[in-house]
N, C-alpha and C. Protein backbone atom coordinates (compact mmCIF):
# COMPACT_ATOMS: atom_id res chain seq x y z
N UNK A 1 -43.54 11.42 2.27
CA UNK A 1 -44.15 10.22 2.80
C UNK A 1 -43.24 9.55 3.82
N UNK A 2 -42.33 9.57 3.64
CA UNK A 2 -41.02 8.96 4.28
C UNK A 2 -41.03 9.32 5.63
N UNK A 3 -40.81 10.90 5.24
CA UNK A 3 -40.92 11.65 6.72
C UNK A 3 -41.77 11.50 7.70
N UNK A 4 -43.25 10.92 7.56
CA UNK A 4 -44.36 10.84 8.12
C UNK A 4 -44.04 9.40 8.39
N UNK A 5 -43.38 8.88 7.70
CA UNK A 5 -43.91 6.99 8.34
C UNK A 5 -42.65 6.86 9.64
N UNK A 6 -41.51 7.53 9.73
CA UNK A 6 -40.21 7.44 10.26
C UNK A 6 -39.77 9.15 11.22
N UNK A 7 -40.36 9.53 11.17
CA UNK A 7 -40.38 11.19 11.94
C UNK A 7 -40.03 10.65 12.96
N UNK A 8 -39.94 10.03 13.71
CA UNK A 8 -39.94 10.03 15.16
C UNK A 8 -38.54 8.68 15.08
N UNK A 9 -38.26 7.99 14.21
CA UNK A 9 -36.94 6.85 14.90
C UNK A 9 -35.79 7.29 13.93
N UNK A 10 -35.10 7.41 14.84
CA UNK A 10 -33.50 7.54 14.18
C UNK A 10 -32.70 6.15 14.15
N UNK A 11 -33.31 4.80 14.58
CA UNK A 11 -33.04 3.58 14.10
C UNK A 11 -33.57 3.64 13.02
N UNK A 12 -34.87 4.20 11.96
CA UNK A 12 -35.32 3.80 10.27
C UNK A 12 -34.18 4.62 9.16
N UNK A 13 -34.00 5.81 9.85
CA UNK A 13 -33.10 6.51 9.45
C UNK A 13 -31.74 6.19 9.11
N UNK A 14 -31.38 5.63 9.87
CA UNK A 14 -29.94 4.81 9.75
C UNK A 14 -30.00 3.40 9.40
N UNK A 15 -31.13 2.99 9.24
CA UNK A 15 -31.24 1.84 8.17
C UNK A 15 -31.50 2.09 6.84
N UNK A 16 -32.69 3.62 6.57
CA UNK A 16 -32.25 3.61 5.05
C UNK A 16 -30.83 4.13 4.40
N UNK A 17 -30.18 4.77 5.38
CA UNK A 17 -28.93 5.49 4.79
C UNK A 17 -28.11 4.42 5.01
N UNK A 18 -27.82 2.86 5.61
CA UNK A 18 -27.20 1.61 5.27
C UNK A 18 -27.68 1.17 3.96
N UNK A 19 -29.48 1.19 3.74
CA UNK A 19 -29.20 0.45 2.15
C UNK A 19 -28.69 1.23 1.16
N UNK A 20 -28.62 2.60 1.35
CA UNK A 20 -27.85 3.37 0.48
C UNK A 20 -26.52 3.00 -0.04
N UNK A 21 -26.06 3.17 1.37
CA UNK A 21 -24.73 2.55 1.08
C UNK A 21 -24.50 1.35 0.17
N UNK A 22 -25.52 0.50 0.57
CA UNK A 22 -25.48 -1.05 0.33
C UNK A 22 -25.91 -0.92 -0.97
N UNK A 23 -26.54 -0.19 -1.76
CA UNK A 23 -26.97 -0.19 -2.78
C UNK A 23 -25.41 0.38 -3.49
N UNK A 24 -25.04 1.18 -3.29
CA UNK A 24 -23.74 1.98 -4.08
C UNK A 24 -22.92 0.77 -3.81
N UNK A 25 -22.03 0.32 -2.90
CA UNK A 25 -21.71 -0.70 -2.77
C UNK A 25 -21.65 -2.08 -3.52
N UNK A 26 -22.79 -2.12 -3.36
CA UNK A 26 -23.26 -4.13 -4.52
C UNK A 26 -23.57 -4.02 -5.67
N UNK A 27 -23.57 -2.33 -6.46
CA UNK A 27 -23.90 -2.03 -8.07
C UNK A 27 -22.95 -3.21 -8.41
N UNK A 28 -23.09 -3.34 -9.41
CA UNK A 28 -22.51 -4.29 -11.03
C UNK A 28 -21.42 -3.28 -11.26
N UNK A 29 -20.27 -3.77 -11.79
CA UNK A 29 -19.50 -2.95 -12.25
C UNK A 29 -19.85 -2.40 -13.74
N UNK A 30 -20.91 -2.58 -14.36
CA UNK A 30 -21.39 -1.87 -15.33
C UNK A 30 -21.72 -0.27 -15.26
N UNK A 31 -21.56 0.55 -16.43
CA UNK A 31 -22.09 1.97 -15.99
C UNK A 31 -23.78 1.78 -16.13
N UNK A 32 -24.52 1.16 -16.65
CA UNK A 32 -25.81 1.05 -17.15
C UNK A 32 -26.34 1.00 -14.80
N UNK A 33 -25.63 -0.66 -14.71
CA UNK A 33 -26.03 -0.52 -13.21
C UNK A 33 -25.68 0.60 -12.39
N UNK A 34 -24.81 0.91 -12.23
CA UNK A 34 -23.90 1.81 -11.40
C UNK A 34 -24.81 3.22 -11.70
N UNK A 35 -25.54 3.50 -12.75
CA UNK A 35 -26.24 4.75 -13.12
C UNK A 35 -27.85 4.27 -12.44
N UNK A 36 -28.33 3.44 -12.09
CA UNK A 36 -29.56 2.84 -11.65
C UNK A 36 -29.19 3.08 -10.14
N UNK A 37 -28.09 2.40 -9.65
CA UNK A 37 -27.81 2.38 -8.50
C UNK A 37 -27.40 3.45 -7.45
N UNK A 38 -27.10 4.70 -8.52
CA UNK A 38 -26.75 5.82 -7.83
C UNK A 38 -28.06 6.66 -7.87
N UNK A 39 -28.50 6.64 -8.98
CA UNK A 39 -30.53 7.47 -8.98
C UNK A 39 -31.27 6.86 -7.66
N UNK A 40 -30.88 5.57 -7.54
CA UNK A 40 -31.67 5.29 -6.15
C UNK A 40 -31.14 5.52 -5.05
N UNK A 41 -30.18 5.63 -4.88
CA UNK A 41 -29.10 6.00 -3.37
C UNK A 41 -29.33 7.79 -3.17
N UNK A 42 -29.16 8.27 -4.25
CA UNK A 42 -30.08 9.98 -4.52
C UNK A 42 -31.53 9.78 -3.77
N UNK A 43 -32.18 9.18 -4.25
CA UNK A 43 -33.46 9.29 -3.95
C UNK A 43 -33.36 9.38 -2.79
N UNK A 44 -33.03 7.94 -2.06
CA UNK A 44 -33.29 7.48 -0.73
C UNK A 44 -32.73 8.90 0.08
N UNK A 45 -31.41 9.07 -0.63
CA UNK A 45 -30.73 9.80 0.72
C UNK A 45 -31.42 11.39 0.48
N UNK A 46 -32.12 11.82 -0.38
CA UNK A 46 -33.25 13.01 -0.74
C UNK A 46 -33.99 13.05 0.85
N UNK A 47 -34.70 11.99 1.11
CA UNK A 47 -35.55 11.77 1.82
C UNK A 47 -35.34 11.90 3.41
N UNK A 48 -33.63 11.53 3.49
CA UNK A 48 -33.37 11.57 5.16
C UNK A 48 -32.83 13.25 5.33
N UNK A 49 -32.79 13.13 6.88
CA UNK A 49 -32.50 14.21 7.40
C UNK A 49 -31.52 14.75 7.37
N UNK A 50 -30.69 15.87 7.44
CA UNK A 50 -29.32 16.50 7.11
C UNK A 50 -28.31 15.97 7.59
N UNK A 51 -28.47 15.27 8.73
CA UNK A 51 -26.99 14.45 9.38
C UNK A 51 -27.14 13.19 8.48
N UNK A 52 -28.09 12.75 8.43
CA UNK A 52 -27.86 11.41 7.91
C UNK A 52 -27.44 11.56 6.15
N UNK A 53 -27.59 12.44 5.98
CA UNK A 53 -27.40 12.74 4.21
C UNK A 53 -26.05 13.50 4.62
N UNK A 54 -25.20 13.84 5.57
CA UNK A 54 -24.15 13.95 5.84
C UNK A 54 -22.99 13.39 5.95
N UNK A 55 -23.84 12.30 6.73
CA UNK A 55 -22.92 10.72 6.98
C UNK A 55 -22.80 10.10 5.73
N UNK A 56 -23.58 10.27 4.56
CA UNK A 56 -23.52 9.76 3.16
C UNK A 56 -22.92 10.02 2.38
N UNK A 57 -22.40 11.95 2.65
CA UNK A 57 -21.93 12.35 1.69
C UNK A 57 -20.36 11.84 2.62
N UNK A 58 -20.30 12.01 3.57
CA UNK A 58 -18.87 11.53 3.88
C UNK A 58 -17.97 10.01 3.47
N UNK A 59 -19.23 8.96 3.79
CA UNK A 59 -19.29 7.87 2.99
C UNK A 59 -18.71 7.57 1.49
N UNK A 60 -19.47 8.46 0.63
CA UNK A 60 -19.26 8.78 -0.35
C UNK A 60 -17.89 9.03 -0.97
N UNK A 61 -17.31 10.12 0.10
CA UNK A 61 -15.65 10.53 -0.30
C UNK A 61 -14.73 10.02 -0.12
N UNK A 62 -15.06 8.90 1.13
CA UNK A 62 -14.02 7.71 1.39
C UNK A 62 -14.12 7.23 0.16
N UNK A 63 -15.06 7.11 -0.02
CA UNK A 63 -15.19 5.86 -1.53
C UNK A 63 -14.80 5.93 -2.41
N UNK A 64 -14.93 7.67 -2.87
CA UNK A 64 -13.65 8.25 -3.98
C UNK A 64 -12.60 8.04 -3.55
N UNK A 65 -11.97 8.03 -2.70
CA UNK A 65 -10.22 7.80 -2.64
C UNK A 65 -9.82 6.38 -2.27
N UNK A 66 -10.59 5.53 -2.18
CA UNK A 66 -9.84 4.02 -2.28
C UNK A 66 -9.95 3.19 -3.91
N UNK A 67 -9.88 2.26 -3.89
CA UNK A 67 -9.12 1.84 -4.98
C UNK A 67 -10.56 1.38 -5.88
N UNK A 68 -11.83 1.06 -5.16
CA UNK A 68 -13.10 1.02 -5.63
C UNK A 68 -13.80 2.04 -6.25
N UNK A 69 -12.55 3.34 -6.62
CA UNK A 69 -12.99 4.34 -7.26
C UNK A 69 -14.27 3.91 -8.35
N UNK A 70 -14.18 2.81 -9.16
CA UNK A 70 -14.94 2.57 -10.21
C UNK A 70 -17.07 2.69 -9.83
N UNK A 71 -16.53 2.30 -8.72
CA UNK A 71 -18.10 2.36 -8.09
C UNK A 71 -18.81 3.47 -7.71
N UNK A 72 -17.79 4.67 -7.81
CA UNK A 72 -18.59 5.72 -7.10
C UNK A 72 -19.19 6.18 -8.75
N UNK A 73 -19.88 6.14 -9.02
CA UNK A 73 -20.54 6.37 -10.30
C UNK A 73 -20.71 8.66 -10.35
N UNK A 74 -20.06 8.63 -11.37
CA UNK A 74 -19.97 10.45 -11.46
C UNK A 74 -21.45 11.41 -10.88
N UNK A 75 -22.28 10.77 -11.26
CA UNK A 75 -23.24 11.41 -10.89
C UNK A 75 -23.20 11.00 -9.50
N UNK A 76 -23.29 10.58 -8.77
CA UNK A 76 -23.25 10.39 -7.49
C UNK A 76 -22.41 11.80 -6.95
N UNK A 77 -20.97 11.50 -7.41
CA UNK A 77 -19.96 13.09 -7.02
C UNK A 77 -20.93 14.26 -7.19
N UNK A 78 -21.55 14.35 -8.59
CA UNK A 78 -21.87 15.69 -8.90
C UNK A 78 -23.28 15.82 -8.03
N UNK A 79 -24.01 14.76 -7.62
CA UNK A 79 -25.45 15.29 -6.61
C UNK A 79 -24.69 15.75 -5.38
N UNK A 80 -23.47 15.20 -4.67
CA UNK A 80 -23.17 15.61 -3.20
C UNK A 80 -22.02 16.89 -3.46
N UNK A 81 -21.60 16.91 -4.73
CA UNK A 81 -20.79 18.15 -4.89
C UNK A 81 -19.54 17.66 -4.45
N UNK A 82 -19.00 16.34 -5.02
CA UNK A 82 -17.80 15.41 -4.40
C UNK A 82 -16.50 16.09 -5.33
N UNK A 83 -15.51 15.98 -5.51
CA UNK A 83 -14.50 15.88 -6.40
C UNK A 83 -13.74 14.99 -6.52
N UNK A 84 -14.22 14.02 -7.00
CA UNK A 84 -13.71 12.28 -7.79
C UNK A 84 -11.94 12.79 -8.33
């Protein structure tokens, strides 16, 4: 569905792979949130195109190596194939 409403702008594209971010980002430091918050950042980034689910997974690995380690929630590593 995604693909059909946004096929044609690479401005929607790089706004849903910002709330991605923004979603991993502003989780709760709870695992209950942080496990909600990463199923939806999956989803979303399911949906975009290979660069942009590129730019996410790179995103992603910064995020493992700074000190906000707590946020990158495990399953997140194990959908992009990260090593936390």
């Amino acid at each position: 569905m995604w693909r059909r409403l946004c096929r044609h702008s690479s401005e929607s594209w790089e706004a849903v792979g910002a709330l991605a971010r923004h979603v991993v980002l502003k989780a709760p430091d709870k695992a209950d949130y942080r496990a909600v918050a990463t199923e939806a950042a999956v989803a979303l980034m399911s949906q975009l195109p290979i660069m942009n689910q590129h730019q996410f997974v790179l995103f992603a690995a910064r995020l493992a190596r700074t000190a906000k380690v707590s946020l990158l929630h495990p399953k997140l590593a194990i959908s992009f194939n990260l090593h936390v």
